[in-house]
C-alpha atoms as a PDB file:
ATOM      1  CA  UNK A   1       0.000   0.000   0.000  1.00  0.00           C
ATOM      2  CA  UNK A   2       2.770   2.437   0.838  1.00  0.00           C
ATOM      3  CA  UNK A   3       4.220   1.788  -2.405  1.00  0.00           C
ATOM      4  CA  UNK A   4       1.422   2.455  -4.110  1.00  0.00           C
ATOM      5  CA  UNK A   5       0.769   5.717  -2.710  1.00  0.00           C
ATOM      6  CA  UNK A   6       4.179   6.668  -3.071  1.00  0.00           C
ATOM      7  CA  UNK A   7       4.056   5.637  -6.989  1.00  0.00           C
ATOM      8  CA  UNK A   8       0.475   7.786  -7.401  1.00  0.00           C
ATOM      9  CA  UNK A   9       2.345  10.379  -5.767  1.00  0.00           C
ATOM     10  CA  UNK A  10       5.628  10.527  -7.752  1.00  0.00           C
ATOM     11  CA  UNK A  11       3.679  10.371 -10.899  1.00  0.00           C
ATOM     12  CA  UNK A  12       1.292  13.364  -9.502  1.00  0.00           C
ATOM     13  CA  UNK A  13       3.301  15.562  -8.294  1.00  0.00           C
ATOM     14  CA  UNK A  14       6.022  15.561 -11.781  1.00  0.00           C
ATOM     15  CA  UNK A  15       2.353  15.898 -13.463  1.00  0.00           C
ATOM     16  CA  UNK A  16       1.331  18.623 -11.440  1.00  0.00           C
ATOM     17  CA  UNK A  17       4.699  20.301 -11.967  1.00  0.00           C
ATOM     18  CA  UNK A  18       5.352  19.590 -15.259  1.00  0.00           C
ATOM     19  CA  UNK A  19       3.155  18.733 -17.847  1.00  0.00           C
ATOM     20  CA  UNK A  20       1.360  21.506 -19.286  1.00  0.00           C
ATOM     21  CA  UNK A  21       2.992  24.574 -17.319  1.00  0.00           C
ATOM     22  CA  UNK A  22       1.567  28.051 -17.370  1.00  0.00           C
ATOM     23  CA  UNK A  23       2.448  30.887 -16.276  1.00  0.00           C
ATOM     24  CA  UNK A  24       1.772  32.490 -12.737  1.00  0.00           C
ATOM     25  CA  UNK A  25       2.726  36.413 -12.632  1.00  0.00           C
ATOM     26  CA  UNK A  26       5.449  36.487 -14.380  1.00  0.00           C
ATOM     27  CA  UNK A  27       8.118  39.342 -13.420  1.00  0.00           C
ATOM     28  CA  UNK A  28       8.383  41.530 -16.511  1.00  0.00           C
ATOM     29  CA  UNK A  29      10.589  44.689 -17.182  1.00  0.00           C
ATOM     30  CA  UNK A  30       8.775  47.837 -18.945  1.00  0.00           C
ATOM     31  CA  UNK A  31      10.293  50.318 -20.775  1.00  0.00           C
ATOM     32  CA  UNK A  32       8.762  52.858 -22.972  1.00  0.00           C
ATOM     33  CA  UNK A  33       5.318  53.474 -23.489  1.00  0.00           C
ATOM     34  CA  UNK A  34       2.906  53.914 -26.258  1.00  0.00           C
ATOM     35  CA  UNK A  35      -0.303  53.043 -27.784  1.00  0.00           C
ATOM     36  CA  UNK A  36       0.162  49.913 -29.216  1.00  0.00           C
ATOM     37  CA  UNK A  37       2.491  49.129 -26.451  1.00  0.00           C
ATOM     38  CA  UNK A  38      -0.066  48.914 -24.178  1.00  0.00           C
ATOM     39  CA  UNK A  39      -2.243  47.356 -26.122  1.00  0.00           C
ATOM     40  CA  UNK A  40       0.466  44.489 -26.972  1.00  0.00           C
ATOM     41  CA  UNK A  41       0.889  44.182 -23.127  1.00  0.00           C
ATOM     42  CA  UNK A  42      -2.918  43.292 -22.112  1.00  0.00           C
ATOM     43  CA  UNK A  43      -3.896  40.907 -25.488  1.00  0.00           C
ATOM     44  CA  UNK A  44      -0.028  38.982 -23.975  1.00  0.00           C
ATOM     45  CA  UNK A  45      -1.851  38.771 -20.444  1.00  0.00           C
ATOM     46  CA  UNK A  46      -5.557  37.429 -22.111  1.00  0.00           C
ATOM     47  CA  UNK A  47      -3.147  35.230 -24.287  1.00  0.00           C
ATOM     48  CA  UNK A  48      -1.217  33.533 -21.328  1.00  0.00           C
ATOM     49  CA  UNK A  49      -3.939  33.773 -19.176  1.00  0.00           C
ATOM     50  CA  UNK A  50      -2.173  35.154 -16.651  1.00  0.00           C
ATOM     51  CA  UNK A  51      -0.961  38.678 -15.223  1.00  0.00           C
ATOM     52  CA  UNK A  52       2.489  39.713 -15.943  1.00  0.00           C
ATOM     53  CA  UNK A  53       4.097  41.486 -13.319  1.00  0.00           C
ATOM     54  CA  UNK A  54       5.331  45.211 -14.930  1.00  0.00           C
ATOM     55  CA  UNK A  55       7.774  46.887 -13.404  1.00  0.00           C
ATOM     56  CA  UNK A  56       8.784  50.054 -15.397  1.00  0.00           C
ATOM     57  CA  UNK A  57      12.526  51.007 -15.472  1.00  0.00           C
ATOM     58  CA  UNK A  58      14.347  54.466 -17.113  1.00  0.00           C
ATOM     59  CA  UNK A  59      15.818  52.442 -20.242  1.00  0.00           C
ATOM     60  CA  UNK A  60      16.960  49.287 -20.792  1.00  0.00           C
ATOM     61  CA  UNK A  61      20.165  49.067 -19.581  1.00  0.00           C
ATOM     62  CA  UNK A  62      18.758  49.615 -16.518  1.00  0.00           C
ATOM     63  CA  UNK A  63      15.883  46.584 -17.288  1.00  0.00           C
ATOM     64  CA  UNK A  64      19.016  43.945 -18.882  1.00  0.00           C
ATOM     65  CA  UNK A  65      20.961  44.775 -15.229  1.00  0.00           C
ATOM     66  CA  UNK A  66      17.490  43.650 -13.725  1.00  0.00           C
ATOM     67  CA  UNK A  67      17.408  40.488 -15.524  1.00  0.00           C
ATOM     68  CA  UNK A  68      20.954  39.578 -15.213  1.00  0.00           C
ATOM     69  CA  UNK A  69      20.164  40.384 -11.649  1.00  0.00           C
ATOM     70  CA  UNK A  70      17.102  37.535 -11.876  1.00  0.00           C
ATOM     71  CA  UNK A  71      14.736  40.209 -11.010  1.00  0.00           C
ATOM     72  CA  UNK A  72      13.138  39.984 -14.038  1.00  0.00           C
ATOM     73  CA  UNK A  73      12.466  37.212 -16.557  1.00  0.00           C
ATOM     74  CA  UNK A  74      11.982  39.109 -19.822  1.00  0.00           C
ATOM     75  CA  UNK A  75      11.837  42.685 -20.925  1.00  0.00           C
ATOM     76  CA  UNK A  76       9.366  44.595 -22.766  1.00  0.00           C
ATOM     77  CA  UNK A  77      10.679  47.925 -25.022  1.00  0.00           C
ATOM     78  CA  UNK A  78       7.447  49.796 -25.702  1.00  0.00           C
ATOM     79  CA  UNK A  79       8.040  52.105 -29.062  1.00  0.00           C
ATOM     80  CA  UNK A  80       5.380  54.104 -31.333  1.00  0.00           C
ATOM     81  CA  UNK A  81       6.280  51.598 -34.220  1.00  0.00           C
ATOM     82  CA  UNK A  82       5.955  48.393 -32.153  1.00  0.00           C
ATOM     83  CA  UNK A  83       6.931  46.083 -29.598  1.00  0.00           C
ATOM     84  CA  UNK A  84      10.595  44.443 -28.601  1.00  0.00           C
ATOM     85  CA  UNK A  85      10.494  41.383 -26.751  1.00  0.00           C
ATOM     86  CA  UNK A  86      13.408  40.461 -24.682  1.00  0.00           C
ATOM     87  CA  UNK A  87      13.594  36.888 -23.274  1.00  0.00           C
ATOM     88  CA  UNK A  88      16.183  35.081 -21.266  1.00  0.00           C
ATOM     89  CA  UNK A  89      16.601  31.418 -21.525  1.00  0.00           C
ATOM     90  CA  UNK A  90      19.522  30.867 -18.945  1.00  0.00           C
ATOM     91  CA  UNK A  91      16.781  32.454 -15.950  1.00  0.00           C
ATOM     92  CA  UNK A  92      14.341  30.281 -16.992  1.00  0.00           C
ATOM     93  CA  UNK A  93      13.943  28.127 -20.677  1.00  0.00           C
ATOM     94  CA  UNK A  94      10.650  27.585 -20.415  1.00  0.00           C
ATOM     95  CA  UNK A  95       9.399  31.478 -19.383  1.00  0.00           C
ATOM     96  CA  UNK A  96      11.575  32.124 -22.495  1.00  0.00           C
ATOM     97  CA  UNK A  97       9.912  29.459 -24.611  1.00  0.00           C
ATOM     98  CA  UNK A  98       6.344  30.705 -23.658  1.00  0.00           C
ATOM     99  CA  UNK A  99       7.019  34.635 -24.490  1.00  0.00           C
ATOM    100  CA  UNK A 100       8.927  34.032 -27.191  1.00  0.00           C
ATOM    101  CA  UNK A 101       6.194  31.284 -28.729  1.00  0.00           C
ATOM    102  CA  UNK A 102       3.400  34.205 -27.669  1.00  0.00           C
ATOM    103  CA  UNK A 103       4.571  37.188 -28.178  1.00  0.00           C
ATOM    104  CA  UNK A 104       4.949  36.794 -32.282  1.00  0.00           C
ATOM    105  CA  UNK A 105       1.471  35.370 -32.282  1.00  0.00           C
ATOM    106  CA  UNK A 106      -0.321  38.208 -30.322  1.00  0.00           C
ATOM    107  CA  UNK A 107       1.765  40.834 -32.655  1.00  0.00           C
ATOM    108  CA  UNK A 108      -0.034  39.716 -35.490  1.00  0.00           C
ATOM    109  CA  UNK A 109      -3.385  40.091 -34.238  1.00  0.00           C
ATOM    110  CA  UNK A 110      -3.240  43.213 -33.353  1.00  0.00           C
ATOM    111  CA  UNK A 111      -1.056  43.878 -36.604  1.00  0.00           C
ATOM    112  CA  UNK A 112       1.694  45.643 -34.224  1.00  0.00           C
ATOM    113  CA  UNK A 113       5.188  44.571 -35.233  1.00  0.00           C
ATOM    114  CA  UNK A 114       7.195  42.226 -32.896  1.00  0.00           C
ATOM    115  CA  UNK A 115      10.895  41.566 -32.306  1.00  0.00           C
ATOM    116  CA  UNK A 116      11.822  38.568 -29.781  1.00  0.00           C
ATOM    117  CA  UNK A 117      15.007  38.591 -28.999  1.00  0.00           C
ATOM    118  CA  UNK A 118      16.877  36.070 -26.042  1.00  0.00           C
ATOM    119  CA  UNK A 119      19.251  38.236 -24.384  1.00  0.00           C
ATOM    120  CA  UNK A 120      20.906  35.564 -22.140  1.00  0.00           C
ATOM    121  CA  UNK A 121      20.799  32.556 -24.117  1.00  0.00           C
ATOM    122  CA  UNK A 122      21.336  29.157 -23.156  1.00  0.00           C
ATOM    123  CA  UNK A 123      24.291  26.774 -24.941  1.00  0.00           C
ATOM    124  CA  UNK A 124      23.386  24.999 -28.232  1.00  0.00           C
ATOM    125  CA  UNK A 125      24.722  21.851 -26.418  1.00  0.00           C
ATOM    126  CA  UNK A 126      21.699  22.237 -23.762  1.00  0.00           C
ATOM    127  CA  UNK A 127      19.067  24.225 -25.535  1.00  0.00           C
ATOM    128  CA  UNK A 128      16.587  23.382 -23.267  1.00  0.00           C
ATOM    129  CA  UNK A 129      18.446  24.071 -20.218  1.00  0.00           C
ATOM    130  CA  UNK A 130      18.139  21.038 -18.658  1.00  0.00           C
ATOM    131  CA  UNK A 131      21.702  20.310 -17.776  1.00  0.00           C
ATOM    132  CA  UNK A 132      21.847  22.016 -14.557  1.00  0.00           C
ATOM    133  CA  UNK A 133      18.226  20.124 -13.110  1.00  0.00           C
ATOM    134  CA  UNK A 134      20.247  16.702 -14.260  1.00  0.00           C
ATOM    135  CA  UNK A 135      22.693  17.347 -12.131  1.00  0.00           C
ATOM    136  CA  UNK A 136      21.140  18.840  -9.306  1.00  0.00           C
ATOM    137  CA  UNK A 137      18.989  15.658  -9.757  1.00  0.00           C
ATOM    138  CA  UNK A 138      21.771  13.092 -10.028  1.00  0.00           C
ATOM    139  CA  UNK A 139      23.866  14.881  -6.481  1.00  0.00           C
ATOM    140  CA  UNK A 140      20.728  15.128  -4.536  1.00  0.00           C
ATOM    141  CA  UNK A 141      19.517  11.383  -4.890  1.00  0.00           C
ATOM    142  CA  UNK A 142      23.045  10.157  -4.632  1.00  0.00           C
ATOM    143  CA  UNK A 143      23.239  11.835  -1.705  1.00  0.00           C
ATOM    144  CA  UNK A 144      21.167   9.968   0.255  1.00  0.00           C
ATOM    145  CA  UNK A 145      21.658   6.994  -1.462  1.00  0.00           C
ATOM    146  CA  UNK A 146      25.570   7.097  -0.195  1.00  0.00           C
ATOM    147  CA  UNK A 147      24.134   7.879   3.201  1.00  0.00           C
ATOM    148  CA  UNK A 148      21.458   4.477   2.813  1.00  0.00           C
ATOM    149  CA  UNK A 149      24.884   2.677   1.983  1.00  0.00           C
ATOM    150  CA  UNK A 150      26.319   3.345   4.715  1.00  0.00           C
ATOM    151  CA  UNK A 151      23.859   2.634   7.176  1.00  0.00           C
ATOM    152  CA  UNK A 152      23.485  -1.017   5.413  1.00  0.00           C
ATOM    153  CA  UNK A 153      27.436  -1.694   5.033  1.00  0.00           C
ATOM    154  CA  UNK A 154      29.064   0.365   7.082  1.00  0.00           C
ATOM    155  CA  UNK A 155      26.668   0.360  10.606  1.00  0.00           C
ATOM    156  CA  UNK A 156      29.864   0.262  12.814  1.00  0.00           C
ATOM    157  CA  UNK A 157      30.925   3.775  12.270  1.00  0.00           C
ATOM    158  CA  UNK A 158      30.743   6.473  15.001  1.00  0.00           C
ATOM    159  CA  UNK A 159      29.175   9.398  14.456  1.00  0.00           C
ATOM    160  CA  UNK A 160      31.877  11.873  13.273  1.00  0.00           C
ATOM    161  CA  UNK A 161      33.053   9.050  11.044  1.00  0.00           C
ATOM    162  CA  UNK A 162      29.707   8.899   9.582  1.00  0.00           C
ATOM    163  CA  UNK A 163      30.053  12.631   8.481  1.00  0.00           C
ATOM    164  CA  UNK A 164      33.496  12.309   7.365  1.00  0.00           C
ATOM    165  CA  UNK A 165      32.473   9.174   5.072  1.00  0.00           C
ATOM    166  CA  UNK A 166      29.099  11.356   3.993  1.00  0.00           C
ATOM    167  CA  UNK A 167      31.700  14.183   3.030  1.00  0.00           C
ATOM    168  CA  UNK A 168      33.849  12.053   1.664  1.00  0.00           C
ATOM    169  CA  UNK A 169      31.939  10.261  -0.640  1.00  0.00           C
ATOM    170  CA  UNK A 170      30.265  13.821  -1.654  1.00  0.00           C
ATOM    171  CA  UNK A 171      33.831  14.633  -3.229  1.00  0.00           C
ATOM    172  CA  UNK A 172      34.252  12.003  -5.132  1.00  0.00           C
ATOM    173  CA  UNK A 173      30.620  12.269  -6.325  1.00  0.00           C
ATOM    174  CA  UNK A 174      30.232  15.937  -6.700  1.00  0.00           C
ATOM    175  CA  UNK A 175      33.888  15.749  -8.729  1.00  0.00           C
ATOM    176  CA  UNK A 176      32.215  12.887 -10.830  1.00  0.00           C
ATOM    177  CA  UNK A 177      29.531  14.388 -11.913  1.00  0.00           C
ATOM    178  CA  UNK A 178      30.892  17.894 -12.950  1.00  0.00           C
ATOM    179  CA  UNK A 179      33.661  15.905 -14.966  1.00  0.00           C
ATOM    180  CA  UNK A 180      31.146  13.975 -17.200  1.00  0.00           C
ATOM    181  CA  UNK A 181      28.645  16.643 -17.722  1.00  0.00           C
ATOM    182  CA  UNK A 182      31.723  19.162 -18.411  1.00  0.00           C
ATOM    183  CA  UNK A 183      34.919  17.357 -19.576  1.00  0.00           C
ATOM    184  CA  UNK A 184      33.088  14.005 -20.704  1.00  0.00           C
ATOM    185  CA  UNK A 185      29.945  15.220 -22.776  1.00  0.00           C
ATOM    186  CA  UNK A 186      30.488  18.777 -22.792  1.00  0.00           C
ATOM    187  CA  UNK A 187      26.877  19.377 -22.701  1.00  0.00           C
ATOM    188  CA  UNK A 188      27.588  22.834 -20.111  1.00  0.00           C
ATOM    189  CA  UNK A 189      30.457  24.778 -19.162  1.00  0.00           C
ATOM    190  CA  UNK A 190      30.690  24.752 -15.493  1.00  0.00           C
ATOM    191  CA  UNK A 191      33.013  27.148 -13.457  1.00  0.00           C
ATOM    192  CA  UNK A 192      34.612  23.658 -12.105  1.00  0.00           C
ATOM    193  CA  UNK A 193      35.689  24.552  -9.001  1.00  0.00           C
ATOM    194  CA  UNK A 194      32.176  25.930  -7.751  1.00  0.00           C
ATOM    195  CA  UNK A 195      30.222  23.528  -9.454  1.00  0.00           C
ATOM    196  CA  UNK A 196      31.780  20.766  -7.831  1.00  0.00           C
ATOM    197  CA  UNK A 197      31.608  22.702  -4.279  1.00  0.00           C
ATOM    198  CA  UNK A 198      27.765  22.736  -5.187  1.00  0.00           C
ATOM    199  CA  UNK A 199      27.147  19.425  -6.024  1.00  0.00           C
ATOM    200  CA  UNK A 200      29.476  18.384  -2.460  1.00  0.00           C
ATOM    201  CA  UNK A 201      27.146  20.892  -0.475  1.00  0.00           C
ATOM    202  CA  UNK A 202      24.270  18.980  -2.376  1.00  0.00           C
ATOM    203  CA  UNK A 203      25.072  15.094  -1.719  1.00  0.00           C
ATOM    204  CA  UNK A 204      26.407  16.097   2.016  1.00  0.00           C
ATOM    205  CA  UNK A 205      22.962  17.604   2.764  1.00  0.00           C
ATOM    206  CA  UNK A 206      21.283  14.981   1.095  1.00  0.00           C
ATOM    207  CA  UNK A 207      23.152  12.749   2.466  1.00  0.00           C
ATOM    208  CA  UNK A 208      22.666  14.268   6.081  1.00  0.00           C
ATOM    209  CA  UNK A 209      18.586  14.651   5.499  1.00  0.00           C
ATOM    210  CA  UNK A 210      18.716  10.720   5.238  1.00  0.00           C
ATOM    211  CA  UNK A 211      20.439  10.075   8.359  1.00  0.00           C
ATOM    212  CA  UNK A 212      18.567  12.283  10.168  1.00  0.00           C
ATOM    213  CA  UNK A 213      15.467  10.729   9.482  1.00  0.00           C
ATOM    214  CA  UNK A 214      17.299   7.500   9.919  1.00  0.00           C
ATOM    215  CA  UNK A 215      18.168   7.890  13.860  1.00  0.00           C
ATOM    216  CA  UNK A 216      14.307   8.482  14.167  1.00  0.00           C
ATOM    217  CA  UNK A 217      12.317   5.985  11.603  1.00  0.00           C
ATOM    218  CA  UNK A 218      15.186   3.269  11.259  1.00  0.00           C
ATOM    219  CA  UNK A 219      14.454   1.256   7.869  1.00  0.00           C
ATOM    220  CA  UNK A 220      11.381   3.349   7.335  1.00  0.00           C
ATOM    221  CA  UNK A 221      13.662   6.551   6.597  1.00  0.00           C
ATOM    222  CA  UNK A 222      13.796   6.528   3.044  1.00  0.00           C
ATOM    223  CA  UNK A 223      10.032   7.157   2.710  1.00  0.00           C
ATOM    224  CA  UNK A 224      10.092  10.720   4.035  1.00  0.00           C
ATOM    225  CA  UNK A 225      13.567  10.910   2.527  1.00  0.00           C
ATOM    226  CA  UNK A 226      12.035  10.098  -0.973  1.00  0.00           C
ATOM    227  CA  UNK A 227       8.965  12.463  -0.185  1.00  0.00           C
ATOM    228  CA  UNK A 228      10.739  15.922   0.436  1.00  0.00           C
ATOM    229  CA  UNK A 229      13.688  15.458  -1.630  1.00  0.00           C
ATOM    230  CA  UNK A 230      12.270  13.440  -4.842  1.00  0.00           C
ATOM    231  CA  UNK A 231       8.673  14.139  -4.896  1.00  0.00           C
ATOM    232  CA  UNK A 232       8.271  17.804  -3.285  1.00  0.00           C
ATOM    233  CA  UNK A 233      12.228  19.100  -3.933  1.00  0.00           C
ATOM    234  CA  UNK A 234      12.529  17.647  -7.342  1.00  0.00           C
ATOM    235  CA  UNK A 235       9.596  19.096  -9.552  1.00  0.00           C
ATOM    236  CA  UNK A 236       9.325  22.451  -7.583  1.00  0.00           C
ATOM    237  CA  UNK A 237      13.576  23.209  -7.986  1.00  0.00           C
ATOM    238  CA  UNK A 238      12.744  25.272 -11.111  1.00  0.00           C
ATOM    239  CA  UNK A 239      15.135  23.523 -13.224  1.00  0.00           C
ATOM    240  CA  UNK A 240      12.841  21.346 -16.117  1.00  0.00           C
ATOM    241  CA  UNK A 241      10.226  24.270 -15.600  1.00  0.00           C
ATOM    242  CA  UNK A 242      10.895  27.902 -14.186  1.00  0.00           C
ATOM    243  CA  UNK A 243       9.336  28.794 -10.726  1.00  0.00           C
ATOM    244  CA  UNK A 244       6.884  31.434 -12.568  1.00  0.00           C
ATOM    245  CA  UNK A 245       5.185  28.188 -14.521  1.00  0.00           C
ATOM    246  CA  UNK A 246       4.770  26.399 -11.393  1.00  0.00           C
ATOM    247  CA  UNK A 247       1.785  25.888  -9.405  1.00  0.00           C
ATOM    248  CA  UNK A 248       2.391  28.834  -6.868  1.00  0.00           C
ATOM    249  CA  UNK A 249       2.602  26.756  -3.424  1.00  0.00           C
ATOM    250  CA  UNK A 250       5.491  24.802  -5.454  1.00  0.00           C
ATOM    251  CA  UNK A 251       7.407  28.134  -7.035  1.00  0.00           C
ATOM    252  CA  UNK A 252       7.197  29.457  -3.705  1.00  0.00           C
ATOM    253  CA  UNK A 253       8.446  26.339  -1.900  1.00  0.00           C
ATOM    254  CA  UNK A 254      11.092  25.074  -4.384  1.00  0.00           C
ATOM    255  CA  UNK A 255      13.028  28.011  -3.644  1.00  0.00           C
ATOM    256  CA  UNK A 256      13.555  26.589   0.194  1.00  0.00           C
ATOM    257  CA  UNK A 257      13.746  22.663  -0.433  1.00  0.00           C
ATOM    258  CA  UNK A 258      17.659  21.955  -1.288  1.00  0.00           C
ATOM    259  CA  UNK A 259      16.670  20.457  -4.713  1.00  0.00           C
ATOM    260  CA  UNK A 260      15.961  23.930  -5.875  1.00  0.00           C
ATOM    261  CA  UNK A 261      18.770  25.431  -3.405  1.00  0.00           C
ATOM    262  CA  UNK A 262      20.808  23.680  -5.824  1.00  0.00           C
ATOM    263  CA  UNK A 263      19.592  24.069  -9.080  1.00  0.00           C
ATOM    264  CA  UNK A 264      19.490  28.264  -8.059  1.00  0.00           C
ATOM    265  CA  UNK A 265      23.368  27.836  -7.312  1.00  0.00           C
ATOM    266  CA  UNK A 266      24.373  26.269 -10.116  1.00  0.00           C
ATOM    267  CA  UNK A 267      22.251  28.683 -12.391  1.00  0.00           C
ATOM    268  CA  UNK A 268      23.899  31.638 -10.656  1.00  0.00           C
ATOM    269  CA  UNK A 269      27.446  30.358 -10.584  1.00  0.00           C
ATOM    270  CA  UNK A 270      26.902  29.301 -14.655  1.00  0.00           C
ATOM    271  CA  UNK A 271      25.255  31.771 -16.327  1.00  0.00           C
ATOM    272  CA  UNK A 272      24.773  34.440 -14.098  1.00  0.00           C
ATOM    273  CA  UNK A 273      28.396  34.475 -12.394  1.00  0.00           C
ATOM    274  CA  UNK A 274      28.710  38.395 -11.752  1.00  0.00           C
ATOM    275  CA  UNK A 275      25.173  38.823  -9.881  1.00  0.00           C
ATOM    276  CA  UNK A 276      25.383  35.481  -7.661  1.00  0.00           C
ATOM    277  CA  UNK A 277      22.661  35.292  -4.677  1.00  0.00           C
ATOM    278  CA  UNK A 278      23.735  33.786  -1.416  1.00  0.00           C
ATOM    279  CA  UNK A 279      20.300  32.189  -0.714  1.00  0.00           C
ATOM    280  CA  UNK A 280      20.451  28.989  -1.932  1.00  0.00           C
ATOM    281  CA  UNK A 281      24.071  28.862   0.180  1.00  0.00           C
ATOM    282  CA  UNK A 282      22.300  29.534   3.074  1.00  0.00           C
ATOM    283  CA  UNK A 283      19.408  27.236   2.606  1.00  0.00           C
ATOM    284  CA  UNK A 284      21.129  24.275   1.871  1.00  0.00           C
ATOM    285  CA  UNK A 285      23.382  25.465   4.862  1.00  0.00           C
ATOM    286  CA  UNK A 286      20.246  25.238   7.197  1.00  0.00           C
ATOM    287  CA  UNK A 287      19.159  22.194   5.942  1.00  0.00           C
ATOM    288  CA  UNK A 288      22.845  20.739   6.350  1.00  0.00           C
ATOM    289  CA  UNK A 289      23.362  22.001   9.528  1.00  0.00           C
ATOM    290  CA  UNK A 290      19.705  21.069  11.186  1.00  0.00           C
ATOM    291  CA  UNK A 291      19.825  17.117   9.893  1.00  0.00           C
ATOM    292  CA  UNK A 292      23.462  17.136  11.281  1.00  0.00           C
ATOM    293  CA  UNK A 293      22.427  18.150  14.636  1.00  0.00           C
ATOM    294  CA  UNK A 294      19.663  16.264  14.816  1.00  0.00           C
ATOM    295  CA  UNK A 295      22.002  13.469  13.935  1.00  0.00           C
ATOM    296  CA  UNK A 296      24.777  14.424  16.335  1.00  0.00           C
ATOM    297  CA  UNK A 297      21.720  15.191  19.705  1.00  0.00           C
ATOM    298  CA  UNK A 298      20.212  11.833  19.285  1.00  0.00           C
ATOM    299  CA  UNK A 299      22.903   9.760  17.673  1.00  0.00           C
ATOM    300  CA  UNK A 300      22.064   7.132  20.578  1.00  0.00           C
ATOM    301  CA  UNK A 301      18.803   6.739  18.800  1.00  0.00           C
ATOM    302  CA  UNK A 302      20.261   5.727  15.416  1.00  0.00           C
ATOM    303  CA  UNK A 303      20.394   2.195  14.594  1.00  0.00           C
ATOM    304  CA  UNK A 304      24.690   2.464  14.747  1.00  0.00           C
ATOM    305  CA  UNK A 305      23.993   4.237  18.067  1.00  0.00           C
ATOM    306  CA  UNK A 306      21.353   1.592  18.981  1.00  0.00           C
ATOM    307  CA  UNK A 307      23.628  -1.664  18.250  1.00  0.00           C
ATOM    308  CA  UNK A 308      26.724  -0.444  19.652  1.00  0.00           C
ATOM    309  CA  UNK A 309      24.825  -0.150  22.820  1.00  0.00           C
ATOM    310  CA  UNK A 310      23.107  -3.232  23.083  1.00  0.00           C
ATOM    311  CA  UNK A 311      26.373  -4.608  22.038  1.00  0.00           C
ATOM    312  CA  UNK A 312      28.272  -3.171  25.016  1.00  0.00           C
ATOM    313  CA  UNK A 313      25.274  -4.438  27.384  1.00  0.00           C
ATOM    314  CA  UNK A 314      26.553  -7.976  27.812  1.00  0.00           C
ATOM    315  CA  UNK A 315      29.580  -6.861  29.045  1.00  0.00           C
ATOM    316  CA  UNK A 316      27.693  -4.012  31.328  1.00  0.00           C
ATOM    317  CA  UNK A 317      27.200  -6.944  33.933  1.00  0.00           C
END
């Protein structure tokens, strides 16, 4: 039965997420303004069904700062003659795909000319900017998978060698994967050395999540292990669809759960390397640091804890 649920669930929530996204308030740099500006603007909204969020700036250097700044997703240069349409795929592909898809198509029914133009693009190796969700994928569910290994082979180890193994498979992993989606395929060029410190920070909290919920739940710990981190993290990270397509409650949570931590950190350190954020350092750092001390308080209650204890018992009397 659990299994079961947990299937339905997997399946819904990547659904949910993924399959026909649309967008929700999309933040939107204005510039300009003119008749058929404004008119373009409101037949976009009735076309996406949605409200973009306008935020007027001066002139657009001031809007491109804004979007290299992940303020904004796109811009919009209101003139007399018509409308320009900047997009930017490395912030989010698919906000890019669905203005730039749009935008052409409401232009012509109103007859107002339309230029779409993608300001940050993504690689031709990765045109659907996907690499960066692969491998925040691949280092979160390793992570915890090293840290299941350990509990089943490796149930001997004391606590701060249980970290140190956690970290130290983490390297090895996080250097992995960077190599073969950088060096191997070439499918994105990573700033290594970052990169691979994100992926680490990924598969050590990962890793850590799992063994908190370990000392508590014993062999059931994978289940709400697989639920945050697979099932909630995964589809709401904003990496296969931006957080302004997602259902709200996930574009607002994604942003907290390390899945999307991750995914945020990689997108800043690749593509958006001179306006980096330190949130999703910090969340992953809370998440990191709470499992670990839950880990570390009540290590007696984890099954290493538990067995070296009754082990010592015997010898007690």
């Amino acid at each position: 039965m659990i299994i079961s649920a947990l299937a339905g669930l997997f399946v819904g929530a990547y659904c949910w997420a993924m399959a026909n996204p649309v967008p929700h308030r999309v933040p939107v740099a204005v510039t300009g303004s003119s008749v058929p500006g404004e008119r373009f603007t409101k037949a976009l909204e009735d076309a996406l069904h949605t409200s973009l969020v306008l935020h007027p700036y001066p002139d657009h250097g001031k809007a491109l700062a804004a979007v290299d700044a992940q303020r904004e997703f796109a811009i919009l240069q209101r003139r007399p003659t018509g409308v320009e349409v900047d997009v930017a795929s490395a912030a989010g592909a698919s906000v890019a795909r669905v203005l730039g898809q749009s935008a052409p198509a409401v232009g012509r029914a109103l007859s107002i000319p339309v230029q779409v133009r993608d300001v940050k693009p993504l690689p031709a190796t990765d045109p659907q900017g996907l690499a960066l969700f692969y491998i925040a994928l691949g280092s979160t569910i390793l992570g915890f998978v090293g840290a299941i290994q350990l509990g089943v082979h490796a149930q001997a180890l004391r606590p701060a060698e249980r970290i140190a193994a956690t970290i130290g498979y983490s390297v090895l992993g996080g250097l992995w994967i960077c190599v073969m989606a950088d060096w191997v395929l070439g499918v994105v060029r990573l700033p290594f050395a970052q990169s691979w410190g994100i992926c680490t920070f990924t598969m050590v909290t990962a890793g850590m999540i799992f063994t908190a919920f370990h000392t508590f739940l014993g062999r059931w710990a994978l289940l709400p292990t697989w639920l945050l981190l697979v099932i909630l993290g995964n589809p709401s990270s904003g990496g296969a669809v931006a957080w302004p397509l997602l259902p709200p409650v996930l574009g607002f949570l994604g942003r907290f759960l390390p899945p999307g931590a991750s995914v945020n950190a990689q997108r800043n350190a690749v593509y958006f390397p001179h306006n980096q954020h330190v949130e999703p350092y910090v969340v992953l750092a809370v998440w990191c640091l709470a499992a670990t001390s839950v880990f570390l308080v009540w290590r007696a209650r984890h099954p290493a804890g538990r067995a070296t204890v009754q082990a010592a018992a015997p010898g007690a009397g």
